[in-house]
N, C-alpha and C. Protein backbone atom coordinates (compact mmCIF):
# COMPACT_ATOMS: atom_id res chain seq x y z
N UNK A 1 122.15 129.12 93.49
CA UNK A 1 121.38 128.46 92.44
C UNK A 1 121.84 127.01 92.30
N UNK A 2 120.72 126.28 91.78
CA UNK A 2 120.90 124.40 91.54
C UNK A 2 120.94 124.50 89.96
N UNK A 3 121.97 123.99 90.02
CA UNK A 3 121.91 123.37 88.33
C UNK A 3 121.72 121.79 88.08
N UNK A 4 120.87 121.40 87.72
CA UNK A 4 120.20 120.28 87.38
C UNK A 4 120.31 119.71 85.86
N UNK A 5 121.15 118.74 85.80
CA UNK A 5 121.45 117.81 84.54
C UNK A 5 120.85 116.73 84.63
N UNK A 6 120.02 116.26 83.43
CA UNK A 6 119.51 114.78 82.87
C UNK A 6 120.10 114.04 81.74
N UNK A 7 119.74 112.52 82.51
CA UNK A 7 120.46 111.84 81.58
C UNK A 7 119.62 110.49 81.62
N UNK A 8 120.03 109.76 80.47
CA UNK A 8 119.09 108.21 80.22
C UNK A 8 118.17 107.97 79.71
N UNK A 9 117.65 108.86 78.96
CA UNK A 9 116.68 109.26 77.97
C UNK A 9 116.89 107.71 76.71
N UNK A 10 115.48 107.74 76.06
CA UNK A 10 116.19 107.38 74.81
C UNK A 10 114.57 106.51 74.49
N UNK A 11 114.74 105.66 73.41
CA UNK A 11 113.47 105.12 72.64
C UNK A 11 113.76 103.56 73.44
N UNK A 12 112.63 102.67 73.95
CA UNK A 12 112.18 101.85 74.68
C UNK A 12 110.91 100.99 74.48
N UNK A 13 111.28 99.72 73.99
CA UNK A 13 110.30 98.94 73.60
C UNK A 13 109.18 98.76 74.60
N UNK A 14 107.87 98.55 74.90
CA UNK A 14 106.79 98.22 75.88
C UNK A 14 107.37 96.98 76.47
N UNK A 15 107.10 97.20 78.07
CA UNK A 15 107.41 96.32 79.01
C UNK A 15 109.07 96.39 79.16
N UNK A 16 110.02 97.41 78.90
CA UNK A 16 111.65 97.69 79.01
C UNK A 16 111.21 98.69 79.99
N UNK A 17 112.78 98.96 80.06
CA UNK A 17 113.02 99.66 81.56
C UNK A 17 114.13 100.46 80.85
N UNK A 18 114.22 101.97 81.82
CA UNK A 18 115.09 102.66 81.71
C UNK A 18 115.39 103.49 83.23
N UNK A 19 116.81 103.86 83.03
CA UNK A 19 117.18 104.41 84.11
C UNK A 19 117.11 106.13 83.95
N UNK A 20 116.49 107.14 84.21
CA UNK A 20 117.28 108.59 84.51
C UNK A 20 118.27 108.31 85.38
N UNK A 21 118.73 109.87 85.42
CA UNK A 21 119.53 110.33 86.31
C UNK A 21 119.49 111.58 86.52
N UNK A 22 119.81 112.15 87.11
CA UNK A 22 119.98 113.62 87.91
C UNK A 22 121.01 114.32 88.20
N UNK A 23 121.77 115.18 88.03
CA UNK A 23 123.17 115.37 88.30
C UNK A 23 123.12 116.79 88.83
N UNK A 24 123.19 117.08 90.24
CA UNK A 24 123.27 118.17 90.72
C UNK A 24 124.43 119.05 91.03
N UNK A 25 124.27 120.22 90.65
CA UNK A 25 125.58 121.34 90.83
C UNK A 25 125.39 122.52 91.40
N UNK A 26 125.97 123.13 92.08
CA UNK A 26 125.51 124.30 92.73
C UNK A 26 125.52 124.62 94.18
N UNK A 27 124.66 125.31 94.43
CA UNK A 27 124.10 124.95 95.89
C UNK A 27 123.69 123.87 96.42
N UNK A 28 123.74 123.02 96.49
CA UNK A 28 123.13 121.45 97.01
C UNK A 28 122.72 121.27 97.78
N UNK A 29 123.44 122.25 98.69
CA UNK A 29 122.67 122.13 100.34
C UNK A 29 122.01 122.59 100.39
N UNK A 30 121.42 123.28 99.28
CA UNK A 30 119.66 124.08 99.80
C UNK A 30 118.49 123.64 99.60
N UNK A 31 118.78 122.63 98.14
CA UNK A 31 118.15 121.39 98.30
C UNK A 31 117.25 120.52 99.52
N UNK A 32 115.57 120.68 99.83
CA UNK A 32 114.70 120.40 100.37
C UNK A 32 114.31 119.23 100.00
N UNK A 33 114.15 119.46 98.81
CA UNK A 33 112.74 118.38 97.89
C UNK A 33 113.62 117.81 96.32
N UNK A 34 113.49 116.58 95.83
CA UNK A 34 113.60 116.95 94.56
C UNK A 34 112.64 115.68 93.81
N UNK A 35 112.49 116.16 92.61
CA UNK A 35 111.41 115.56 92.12
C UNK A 35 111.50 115.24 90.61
N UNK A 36 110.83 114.17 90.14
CA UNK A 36 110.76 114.28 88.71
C UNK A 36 109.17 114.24 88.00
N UNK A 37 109.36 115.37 86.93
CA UNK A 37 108.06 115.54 86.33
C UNK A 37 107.99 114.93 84.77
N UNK A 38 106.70 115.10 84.38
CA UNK A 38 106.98 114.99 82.27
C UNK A 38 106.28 115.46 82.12
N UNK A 39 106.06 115.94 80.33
CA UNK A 39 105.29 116.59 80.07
C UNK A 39 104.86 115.65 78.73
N UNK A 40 104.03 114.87 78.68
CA UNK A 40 103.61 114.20 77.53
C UNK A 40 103.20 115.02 75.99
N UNK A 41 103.63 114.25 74.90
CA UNK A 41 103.32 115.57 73.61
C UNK A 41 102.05 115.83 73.59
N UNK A 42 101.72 117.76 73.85
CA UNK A 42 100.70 118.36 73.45
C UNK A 42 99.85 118.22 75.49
N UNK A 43 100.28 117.69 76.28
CA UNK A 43 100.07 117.87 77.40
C UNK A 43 100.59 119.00 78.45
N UNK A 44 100.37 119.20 79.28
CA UNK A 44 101.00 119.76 80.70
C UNK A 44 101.88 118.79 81.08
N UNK A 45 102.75 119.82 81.82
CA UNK A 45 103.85 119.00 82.65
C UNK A 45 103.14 118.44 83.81
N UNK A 46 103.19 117.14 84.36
CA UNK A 46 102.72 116.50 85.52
C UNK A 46 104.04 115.92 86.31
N UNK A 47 103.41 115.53 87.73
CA UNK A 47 104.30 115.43 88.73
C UNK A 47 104.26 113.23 88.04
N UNK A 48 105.54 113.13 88.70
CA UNK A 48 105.71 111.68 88.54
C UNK A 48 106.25 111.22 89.96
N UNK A 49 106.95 111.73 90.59
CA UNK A 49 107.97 111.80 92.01
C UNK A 49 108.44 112.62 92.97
N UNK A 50 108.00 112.86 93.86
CA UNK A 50 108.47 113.96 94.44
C UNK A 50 109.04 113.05 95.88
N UNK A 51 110.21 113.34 96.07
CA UNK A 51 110.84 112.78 97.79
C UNK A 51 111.52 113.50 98.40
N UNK A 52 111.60 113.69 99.86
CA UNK A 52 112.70 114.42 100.68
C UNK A 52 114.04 114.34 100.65
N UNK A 53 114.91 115.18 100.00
CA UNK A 53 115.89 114.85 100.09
C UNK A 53 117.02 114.52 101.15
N UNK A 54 116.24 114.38 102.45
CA UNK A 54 117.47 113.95 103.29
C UNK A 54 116.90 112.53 103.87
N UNK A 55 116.13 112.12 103.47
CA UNK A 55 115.66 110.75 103.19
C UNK A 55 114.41 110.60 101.93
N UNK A 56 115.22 110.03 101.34
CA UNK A 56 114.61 109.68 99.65
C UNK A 56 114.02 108.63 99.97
N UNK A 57 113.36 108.18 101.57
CA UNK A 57 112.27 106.87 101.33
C UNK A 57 110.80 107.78 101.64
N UNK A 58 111.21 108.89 101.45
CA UNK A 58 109.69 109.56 101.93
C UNK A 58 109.20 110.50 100.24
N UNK A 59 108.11 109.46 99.88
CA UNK A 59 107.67 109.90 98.67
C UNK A 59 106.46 110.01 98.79
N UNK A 60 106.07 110.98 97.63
CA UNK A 60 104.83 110.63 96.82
C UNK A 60 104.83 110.77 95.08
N UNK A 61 104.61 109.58 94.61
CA UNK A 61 104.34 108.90 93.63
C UNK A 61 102.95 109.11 92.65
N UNK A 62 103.30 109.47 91.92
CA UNK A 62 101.80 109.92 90.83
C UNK A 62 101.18 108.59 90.62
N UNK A 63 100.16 108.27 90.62
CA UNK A 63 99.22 106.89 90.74
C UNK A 63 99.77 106.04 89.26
N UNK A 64 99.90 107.17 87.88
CA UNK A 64 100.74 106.10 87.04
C UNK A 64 102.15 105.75 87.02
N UNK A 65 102.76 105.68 88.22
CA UNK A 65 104.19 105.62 88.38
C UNK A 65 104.32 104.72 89.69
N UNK A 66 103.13 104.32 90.43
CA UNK A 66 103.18 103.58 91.44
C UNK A 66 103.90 102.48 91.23
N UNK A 67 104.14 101.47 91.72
CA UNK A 67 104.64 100.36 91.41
C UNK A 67 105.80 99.89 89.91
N UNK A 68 106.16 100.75 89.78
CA UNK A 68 106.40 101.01 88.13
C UNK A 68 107.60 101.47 88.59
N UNK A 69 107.62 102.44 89.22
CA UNK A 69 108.91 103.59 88.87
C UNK A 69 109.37 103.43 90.12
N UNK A 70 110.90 104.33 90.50
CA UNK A 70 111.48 104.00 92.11
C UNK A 70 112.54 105.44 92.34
N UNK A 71 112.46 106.01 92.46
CA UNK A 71 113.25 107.48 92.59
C UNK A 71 114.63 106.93 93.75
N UNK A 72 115.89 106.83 93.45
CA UNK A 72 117.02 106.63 95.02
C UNK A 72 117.52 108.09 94.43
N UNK A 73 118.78 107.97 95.46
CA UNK A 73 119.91 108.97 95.60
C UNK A 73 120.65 107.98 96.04
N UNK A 74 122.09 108.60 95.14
CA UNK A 74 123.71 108.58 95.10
C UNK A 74 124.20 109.65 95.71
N UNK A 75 124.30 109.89 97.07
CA UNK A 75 124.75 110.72 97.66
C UNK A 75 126.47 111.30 96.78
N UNK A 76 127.23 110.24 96.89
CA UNK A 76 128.47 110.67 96.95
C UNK A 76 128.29 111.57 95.25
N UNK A 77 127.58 110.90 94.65
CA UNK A 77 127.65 111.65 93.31
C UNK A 77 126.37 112.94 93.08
N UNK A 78 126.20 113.28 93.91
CA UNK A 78 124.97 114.26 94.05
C UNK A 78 123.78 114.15 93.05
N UNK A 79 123.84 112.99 92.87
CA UNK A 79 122.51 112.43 91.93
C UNK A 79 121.29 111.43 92.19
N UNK A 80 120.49 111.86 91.58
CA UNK A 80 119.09 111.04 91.98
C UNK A 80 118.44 110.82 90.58
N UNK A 81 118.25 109.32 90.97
CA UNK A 81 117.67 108.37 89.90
C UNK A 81 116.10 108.40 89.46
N UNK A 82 115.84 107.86 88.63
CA UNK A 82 114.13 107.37 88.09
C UNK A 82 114.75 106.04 87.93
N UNK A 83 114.34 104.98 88.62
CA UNK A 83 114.42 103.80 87.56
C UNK A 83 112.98 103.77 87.69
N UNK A 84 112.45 103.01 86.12
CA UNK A 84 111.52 102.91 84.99
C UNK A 84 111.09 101.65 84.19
N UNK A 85 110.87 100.66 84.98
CA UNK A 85 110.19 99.43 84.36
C UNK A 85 109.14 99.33 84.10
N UNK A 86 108.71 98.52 83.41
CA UNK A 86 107.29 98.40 82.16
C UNK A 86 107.05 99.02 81.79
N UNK A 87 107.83 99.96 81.51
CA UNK A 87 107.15 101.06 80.03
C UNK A 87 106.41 100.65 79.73
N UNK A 88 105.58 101.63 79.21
CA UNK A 88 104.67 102.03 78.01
C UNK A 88 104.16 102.83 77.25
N UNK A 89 104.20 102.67 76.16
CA UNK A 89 103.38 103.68 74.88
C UNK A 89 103.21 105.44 75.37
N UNK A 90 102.38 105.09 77.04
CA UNK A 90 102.04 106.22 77.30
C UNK A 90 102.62 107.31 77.99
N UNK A 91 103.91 106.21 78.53
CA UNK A 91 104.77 106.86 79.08
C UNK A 91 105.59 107.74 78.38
N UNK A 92 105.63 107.82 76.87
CA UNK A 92 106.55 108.60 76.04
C UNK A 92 106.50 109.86 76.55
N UNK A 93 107.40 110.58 77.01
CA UNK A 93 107.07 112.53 77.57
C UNK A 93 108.55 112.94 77.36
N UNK A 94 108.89 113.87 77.76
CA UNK A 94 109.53 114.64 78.33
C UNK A 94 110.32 114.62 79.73
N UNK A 95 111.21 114.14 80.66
CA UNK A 95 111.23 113.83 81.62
C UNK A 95 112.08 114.97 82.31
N UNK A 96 111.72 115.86 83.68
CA UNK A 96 112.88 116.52 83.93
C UNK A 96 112.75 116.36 85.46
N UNK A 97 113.91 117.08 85.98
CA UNK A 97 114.83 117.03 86.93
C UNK A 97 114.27 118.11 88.00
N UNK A 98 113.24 118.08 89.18
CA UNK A 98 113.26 119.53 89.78
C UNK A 98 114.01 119.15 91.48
N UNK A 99 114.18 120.56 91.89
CA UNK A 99 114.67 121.14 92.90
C UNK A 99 114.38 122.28 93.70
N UNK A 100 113.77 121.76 94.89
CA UNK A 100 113.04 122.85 95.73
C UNK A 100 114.00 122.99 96.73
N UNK A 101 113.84 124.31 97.50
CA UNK A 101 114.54 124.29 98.51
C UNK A 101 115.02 125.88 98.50
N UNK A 102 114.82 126.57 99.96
CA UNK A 102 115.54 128.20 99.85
C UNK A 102 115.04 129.02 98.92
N UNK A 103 113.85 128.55 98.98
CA UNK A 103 112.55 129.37 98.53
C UNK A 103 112.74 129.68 96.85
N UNK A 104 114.09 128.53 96.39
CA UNK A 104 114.01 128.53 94.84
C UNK A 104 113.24 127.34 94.21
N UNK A 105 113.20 127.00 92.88
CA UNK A 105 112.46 126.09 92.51
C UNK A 105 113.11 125.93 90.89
N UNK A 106 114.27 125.14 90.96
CA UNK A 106 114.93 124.62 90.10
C UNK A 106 114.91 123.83 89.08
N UNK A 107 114.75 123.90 87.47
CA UNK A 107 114.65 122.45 86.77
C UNK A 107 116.31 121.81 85.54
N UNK A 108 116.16 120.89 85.54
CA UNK A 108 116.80 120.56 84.60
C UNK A 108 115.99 120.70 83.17
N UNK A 109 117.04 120.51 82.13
CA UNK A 109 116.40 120.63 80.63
C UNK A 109 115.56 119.52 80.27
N UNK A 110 115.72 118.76 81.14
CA UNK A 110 115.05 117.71 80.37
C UNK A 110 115.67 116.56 79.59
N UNK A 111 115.10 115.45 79.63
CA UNK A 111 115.52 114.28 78.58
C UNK A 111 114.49 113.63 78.12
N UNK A 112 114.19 113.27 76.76
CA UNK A 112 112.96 112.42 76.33
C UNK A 112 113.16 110.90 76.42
N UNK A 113 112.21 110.55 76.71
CA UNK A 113 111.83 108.84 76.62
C UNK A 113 110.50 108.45 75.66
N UNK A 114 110.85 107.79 75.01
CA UNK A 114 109.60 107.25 73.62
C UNK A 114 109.47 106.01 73.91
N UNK A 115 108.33 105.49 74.34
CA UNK A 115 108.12 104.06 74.92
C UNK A 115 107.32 103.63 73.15
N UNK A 116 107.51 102.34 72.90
CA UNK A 116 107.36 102.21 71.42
C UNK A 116 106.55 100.54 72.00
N UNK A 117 105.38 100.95 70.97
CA UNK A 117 104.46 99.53 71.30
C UNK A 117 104.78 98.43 70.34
């Protein structure tokens, strides 16, 4: 099993930036895919990032996160980032942490971000 921790959450004026983070424990090496989703208030959870984890330049990017958002990995620290510039308003959700791989499908708890106009 992957245990998946978030972090970097927090309230964010329009047009600021914030960083997640990802903090993986566990199995690591079974780790395929990992991705970050949200779930906006009173919405479904939607995809925001999804990349390969043995090269994190192979993405796909949800059309409101294009140009906006940038998913890396910190290998040595078994973590993978969101950085998050120009917020906005609409971006306020829920943000979490997933992990595919060995036919499991892993999430973190989550961290909120409140983009404030």
């Amino acid at each position: 099993q992957v245990q998946l921790v978030e972090s970097g959450g927090g309230l964010v004026q329009a047009g600021g930036s914030l960083r997640l983070s990802c903090e993986a424990s566990g199995s690591i090496l079974s780790i395929e895919t990992v991705a970050w989703y949200r779930q906006p208030p009173g919405k479904q959870r939607e995809l925001v990032v999804a990349a390969r984890i043995d090269d994190i330049r192979i993405t796909n990017y949800a059309h409101h996160a294009k140009g906006r958002f940038t998913i890396s990995r910190d290998s040595a620290k078994n973590t993978v980032h969101l950085q998050m510039n120009s917020l906005r308003p609409e971006d306020t959700a829920v943000y979490y942490c997933n992990a595919q791989g060995d036919g499991r499908d892993d999430w973190g708890q989550g961290t909120q971000v409140t983009g404030s106009s």
